[in-house]
C-alpha atoms as a PDB file:
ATOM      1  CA  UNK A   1       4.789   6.688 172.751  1.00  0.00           C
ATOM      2  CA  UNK A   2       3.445  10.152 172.924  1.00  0.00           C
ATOM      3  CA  UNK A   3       5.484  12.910 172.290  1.00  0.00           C
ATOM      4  CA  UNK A   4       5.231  15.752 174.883  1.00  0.00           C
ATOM      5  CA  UNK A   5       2.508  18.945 172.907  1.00  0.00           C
ATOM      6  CA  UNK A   6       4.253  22.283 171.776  1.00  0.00           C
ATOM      7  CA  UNK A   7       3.378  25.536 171.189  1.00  0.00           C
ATOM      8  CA  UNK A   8       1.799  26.021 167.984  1.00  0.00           C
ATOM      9  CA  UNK A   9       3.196  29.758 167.091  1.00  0.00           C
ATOM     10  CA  UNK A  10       6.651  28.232 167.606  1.00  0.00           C
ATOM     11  CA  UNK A  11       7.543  31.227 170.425  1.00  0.00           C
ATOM     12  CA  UNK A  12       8.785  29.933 173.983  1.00  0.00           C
ATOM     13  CA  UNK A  13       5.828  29.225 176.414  1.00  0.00           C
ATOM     14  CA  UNK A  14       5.155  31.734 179.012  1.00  0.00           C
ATOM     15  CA  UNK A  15       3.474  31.195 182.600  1.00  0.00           C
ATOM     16  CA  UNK A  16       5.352  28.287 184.000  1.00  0.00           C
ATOM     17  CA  UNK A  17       5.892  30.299 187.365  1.00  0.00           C
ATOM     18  CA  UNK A  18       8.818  31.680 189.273  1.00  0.00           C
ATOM     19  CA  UNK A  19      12.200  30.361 189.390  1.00  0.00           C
ATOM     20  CA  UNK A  20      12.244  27.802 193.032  1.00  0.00           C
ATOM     21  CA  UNK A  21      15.621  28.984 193.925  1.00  0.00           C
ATOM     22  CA  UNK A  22      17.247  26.301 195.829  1.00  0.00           C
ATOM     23  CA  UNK A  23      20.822  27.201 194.579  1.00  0.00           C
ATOM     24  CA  UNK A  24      22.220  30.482 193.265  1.00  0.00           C
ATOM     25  CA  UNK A  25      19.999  32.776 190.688  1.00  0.00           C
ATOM     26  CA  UNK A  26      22.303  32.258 187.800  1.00  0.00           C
ATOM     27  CA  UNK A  27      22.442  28.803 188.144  1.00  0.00           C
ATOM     28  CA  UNK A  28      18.752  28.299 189.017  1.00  0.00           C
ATOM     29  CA  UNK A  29      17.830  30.020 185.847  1.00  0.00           C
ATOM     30  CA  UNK A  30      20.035  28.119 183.961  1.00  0.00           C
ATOM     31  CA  UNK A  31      18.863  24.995 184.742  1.00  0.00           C
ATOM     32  CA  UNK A  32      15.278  25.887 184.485  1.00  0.00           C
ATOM     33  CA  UNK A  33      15.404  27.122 181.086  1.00  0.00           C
ATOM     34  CA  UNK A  34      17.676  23.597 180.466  1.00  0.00           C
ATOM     35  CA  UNK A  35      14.683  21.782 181.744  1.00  0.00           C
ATOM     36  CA  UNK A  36      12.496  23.066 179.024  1.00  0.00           C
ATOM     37  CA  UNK A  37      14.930  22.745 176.293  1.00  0.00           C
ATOM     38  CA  UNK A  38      15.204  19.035 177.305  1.00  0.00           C
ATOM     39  CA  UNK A  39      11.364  18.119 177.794  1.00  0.00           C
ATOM     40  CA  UNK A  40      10.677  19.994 174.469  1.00  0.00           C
ATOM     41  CA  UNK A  41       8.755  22.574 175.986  1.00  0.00           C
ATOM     42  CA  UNK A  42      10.860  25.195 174.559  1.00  0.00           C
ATOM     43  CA  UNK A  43      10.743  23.091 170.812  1.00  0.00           C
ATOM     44  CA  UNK A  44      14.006  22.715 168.605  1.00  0.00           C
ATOM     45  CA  UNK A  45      13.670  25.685 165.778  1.00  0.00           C
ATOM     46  CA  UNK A  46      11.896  27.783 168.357  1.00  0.00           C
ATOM     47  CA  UNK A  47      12.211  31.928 169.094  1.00  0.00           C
ATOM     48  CA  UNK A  48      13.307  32.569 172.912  1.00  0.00           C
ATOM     49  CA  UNK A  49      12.155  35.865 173.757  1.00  0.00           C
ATOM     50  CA  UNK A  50      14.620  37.448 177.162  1.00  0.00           C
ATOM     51  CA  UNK A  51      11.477  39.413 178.088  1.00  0.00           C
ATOM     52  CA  UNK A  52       9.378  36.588 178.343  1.00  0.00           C
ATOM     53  CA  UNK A  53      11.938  34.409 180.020  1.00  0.00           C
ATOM     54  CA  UNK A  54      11.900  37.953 182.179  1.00  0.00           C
ATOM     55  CA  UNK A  55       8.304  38.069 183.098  1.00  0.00           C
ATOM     56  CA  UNK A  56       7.931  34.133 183.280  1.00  0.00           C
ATOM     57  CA  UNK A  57      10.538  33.511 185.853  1.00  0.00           C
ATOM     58  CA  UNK A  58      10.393  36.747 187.667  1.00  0.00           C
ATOM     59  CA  UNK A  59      14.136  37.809 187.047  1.00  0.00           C
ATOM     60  CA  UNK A  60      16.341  40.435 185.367  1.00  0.00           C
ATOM     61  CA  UNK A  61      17.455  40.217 181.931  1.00  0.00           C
ATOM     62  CA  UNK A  62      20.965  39.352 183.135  1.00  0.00           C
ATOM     63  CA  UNK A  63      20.736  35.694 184.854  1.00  0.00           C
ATOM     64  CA  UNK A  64      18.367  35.173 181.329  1.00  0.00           C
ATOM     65  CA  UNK A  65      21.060  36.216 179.112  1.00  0.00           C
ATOM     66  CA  UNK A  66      24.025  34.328 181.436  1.00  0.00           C
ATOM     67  CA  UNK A  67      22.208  31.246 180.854  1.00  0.00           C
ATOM     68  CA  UNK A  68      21.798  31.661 177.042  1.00  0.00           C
ATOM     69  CA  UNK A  69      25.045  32.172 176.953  1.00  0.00           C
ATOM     70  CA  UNK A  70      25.906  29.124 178.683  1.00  0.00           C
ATOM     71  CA  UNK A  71      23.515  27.186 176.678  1.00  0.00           C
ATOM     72  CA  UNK A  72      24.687  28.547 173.854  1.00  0.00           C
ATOM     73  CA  UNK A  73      28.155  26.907 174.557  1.00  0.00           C
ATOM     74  CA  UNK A  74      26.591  23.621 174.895  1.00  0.00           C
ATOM     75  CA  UNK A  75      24.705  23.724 171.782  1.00  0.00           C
ATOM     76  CA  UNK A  76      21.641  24.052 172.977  1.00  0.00           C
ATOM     77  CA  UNK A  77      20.700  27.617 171.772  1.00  0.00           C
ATOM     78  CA  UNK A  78      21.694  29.898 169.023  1.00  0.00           C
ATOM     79  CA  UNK A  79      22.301  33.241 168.723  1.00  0.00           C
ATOM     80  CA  UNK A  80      21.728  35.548 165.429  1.00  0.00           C
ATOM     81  CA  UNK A  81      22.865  39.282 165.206  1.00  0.00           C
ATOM     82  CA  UNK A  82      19.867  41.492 165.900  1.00  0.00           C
ATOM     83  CA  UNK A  83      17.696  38.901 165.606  1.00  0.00           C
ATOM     84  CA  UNK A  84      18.244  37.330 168.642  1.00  0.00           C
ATOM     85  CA  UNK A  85      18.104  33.617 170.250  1.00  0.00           C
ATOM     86  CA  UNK A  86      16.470  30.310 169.133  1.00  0.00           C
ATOM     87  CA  UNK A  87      16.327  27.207 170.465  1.00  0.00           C
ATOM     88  CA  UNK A  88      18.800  24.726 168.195  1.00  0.00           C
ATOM     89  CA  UNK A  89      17.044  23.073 165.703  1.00  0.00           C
ATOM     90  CA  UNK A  90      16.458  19.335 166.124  1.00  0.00           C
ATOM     91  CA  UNK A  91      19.320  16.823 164.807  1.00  0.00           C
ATOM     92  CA  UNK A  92      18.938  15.286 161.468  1.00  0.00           C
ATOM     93  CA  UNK A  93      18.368  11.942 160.460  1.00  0.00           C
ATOM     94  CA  UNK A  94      21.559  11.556 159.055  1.00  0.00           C
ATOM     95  CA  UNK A  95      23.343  13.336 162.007  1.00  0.00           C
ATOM     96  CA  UNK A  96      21.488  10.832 164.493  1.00  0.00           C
ATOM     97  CA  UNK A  97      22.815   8.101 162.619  1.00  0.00           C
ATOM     98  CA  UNK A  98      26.322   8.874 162.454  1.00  0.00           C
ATOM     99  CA  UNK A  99      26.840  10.266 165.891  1.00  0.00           C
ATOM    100  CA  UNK A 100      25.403   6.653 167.019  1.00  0.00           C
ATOM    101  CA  UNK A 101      27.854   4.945 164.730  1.00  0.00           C
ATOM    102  CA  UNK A 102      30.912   7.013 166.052  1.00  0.00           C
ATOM    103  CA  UNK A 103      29.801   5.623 169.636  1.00  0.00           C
ATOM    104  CA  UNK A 104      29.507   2.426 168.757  1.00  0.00           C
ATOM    105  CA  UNK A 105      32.960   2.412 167.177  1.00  0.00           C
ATOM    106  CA  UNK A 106      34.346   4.327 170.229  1.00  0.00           C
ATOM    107  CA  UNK A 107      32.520   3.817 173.525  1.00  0.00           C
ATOM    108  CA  UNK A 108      32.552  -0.118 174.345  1.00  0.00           C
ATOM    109  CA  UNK A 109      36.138  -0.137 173.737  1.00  0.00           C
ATOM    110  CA  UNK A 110      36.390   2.732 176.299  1.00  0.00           C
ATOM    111  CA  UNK A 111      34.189   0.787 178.785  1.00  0.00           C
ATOM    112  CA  UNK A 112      36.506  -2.596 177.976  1.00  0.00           C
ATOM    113  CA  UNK A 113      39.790  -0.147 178.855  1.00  0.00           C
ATOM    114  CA  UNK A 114      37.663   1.679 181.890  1.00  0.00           C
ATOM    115  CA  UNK A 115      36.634  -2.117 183.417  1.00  0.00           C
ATOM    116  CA  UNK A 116      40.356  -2.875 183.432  1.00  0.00           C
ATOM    117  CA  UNK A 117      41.687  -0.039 185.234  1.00  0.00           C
ATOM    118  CA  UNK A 118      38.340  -0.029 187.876  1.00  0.00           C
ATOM    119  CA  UNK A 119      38.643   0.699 191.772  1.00  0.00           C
ATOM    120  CA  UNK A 120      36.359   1.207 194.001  1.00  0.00           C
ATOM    121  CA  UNK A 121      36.486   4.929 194.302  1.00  0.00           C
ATOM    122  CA  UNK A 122      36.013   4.683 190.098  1.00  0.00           C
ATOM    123  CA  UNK A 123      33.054   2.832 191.076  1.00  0.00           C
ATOM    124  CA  UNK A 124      31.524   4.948 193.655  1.00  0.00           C
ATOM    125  CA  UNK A 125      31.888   8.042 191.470  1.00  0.00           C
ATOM    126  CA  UNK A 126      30.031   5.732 188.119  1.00  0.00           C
ATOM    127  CA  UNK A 127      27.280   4.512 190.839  1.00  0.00           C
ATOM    128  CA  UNK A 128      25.914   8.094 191.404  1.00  0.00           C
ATOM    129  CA  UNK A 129      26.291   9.933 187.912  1.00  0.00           C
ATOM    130  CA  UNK A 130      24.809   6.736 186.688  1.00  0.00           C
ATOM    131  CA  UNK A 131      21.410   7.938 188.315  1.00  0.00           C
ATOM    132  CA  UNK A 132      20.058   4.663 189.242  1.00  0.00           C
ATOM    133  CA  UNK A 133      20.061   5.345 193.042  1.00  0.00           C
ATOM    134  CA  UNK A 134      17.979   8.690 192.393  1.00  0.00           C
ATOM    135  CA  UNK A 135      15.472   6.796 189.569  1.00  0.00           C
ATOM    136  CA  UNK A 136      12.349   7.784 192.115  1.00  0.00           C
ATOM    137  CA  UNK A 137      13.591  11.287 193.224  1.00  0.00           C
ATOM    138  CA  UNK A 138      11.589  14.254 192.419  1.00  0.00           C
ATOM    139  CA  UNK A 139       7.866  14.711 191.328  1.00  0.00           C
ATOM    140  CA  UNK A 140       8.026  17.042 188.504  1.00  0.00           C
ATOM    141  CA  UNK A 141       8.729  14.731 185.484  1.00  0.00           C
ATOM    142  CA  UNK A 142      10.458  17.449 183.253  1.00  0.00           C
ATOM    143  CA  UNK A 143      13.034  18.614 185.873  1.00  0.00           C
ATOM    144  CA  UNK A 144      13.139  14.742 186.142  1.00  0.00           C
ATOM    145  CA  UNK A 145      14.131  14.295 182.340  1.00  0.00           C
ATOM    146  CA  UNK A 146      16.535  17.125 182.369  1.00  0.00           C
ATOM    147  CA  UNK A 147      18.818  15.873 185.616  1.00  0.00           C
ATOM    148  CA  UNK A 148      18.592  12.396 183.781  1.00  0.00           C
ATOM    149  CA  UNK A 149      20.029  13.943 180.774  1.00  0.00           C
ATOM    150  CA  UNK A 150      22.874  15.717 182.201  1.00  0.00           C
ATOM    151  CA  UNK A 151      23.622  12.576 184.805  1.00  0.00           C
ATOM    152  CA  UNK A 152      23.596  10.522 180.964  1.00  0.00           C
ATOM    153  CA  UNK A 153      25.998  13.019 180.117  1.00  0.00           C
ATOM    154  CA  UNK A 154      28.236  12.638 182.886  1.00  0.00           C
ATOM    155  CA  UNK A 155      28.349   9.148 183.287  1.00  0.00           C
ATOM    156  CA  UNK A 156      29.710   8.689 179.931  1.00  0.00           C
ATOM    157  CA  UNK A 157      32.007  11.459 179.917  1.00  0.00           C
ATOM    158  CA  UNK A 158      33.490   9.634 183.282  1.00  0.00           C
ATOM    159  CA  UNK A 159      34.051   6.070 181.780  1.00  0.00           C
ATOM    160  CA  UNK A 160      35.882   7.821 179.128  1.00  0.00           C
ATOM    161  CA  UNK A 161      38.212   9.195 181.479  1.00  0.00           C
ATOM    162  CA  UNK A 162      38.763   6.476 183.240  1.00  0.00           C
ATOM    163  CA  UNK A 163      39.567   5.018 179.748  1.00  0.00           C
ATOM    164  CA  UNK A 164      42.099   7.194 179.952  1.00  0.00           C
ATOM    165  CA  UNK A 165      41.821   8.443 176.147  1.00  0.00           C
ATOM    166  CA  UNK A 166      41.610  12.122 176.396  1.00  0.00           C
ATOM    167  CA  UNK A 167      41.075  12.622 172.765  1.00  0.00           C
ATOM    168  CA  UNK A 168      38.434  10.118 172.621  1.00  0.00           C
ATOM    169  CA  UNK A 169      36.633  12.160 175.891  1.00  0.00           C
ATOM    170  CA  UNK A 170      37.125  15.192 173.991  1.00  0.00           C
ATOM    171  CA  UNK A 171      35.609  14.273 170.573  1.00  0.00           C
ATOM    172  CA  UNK A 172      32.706  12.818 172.327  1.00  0.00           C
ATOM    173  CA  UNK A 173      32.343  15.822 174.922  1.00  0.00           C
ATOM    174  CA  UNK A 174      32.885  18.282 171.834  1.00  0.00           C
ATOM    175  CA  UNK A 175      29.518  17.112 170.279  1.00  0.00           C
ATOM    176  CA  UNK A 176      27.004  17.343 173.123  1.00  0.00           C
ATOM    177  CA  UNK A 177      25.789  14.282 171.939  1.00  0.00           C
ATOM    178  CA  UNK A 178      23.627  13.790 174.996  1.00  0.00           C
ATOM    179  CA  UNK A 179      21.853  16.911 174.880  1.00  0.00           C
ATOM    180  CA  UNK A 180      21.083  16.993 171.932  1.00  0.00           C
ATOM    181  CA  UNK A 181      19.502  12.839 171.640  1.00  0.00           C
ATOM    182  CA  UNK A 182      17.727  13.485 174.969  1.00  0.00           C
ATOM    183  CA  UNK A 183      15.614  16.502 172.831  1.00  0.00           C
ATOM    184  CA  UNK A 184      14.659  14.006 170.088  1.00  0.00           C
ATOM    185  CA  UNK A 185      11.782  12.562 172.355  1.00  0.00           C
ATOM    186  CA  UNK A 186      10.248  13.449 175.464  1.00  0.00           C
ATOM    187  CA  UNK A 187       9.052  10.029 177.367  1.00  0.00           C
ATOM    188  CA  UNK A 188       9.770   8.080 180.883  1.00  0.00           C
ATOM    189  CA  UNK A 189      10.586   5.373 178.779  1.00  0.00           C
ATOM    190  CA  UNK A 190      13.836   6.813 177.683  1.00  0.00           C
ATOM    191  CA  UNK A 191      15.070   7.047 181.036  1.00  0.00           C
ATOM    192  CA  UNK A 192      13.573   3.840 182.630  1.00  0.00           C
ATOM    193  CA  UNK A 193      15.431   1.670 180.318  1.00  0.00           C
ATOM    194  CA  UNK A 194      18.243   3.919 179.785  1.00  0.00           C
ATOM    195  CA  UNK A 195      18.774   3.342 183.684  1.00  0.00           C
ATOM    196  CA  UNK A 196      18.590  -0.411 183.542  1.00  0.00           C
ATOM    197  CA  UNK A 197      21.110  -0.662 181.221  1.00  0.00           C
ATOM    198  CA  UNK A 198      23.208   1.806 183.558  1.00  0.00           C
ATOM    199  CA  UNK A 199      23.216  -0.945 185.886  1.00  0.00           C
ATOM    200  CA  UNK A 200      24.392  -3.373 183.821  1.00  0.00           C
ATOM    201  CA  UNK A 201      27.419  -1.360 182.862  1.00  0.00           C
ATOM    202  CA  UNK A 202      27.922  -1.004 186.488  1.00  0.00           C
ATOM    203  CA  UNK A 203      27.414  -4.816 186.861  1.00  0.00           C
ATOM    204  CA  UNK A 204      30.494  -5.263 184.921  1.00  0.00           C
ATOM    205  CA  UNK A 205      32.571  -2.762 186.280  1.00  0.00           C
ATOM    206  CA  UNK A 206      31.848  -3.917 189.334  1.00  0.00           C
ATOM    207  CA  UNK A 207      32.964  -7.464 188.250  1.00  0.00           C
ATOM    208  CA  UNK A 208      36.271  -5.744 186.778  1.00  0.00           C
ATOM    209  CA  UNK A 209      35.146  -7.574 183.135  1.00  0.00           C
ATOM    210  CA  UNK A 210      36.367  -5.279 180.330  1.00  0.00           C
ATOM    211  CA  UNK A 211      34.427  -7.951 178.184  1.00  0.00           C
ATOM    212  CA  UNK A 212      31.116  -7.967 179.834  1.00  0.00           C
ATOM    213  CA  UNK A 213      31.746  -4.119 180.235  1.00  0.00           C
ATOM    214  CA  UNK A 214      32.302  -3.915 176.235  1.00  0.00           C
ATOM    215  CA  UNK A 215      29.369  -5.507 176.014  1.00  0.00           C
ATOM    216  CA  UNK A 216      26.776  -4.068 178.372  1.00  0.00           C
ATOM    217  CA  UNK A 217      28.162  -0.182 176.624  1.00  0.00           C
ATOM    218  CA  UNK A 218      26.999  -2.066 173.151  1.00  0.00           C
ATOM    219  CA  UNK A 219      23.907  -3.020 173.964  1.00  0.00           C
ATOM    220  CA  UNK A 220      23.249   0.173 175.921  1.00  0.00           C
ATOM    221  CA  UNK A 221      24.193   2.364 172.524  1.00  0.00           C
ATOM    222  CA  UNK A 222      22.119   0.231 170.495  1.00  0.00           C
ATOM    223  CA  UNK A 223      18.815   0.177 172.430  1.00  0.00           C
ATOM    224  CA  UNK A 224      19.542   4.017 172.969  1.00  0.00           C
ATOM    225  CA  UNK A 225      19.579   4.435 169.285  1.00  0.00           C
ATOM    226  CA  UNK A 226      16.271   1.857 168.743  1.00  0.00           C
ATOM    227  CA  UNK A 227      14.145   3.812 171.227  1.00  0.00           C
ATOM    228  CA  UNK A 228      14.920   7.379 169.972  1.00  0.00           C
ATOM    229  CA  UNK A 229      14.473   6.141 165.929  1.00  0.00           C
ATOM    230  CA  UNK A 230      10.512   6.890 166.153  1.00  0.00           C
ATOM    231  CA  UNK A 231      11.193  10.393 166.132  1.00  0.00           C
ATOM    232  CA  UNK A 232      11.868  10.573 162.777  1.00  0.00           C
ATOM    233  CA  UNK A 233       9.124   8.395 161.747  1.00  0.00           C
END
């Protein structure tokens, strides 16, 4: 499993070409710059220069420093007083492990409650943040990575509501979990498998099994956590 290369003087890469604006500017920036910080382009630890963000995606300084901002919010980037903004640094060891053991301890139950309570419209709404119908969709592999990781995000987030624990959604939600394991390694593998399991959770919503729901969220968590461990090797 090879690792995607970084730059070695640790500053953002430059000459990735102009912004393909399919939505608005702020938003198209946004998720560009999300793209890197997901595929390890931009790596953990690393200096993000506005004026080459500037000259890279043909822009103005504001939609650059919007989307900071916003990333900033998600954890994703941090901000020092006339210094400027960095990438986040990578999670630790220790953090990886205990984030995986609070989701082991909370998310299957909140799939088991979630599989009770399921309707089709529940369902419907799982089926496409789950990702699995747009697995294939899309030719560029890091934009590819970086939709997976928010639609990983989202599907979660989404059985927890329908678990109907808000605190539980919030706790989770609160830690950008997601974003943050998704940075640990960038490789197809993460998302092939991650997507298979996806439909197994589905499987047993679908079947209205809080069991077999419980179950498929388990096994999903703990496969997550085996395939991402080689990072810190």
């Amino acid at each position: 499993m090879q690792p995607v290369s970084l730059s070695n003087n640790g500053e953002t890469p430059t000459g990735a070409g102009r912004i393909q604006r399919a939505g608005s500017l702020a938003e198209d920036v946004y998720e560009a710059i999300f793209a890197q910080l997901m595929s390890l382009k931009i790596a953990p630890g690393s200096r993000i220069t506005v004026d080459n963000l500037v000259k890279e995606f043909d822009v103005s300084h504001t939609p650059i420093r919007e989307a900071l901002g916003r990333l900033e919010g998600e954890g994703l980037v941090l901000k020092t007083h006339l210094i400027g903004y960095r990438a986040a640094p990578q999670i630790t060891r220790r953090r990886f492990d205990e984030l995986y053991e609070m989701r082991l301890l909370l998310e299957p139950h909140g799939a088991a409650k979630a599989a009770a309570t399921m309707d089709e419209a529940k369902l419907g709404t799982l089926l496409v943040a789950a990702g699995v119908m747009s697995r294939r969709e899309g030719k560029d592999e890091r934009l590819r990575y970086s939709n997976f990781a928010r639609q990983d995000a989202i599907f979660h987030d989404k059985i927890m509501e329908y678990a109907e624990n808000e605190l539980i959604r919030e706790t989770l939600g609160y830690q950008h979990t997601h974003f943050h394991i998704f940075r640990l390694m960038y490789h197809s593998r993460v998302t092939e498998e991650a997507l298979d399991e996806h439909e197994a959770i589905l499987a047993a919503f679908g079947s209205a099994d809080p069991d077999a729901a419980a179950k498929a969220m388990r096994a999903h968590i703990e496969h997550s956590r085996d395939r991402l461990l080689p990072a810190f090797d």
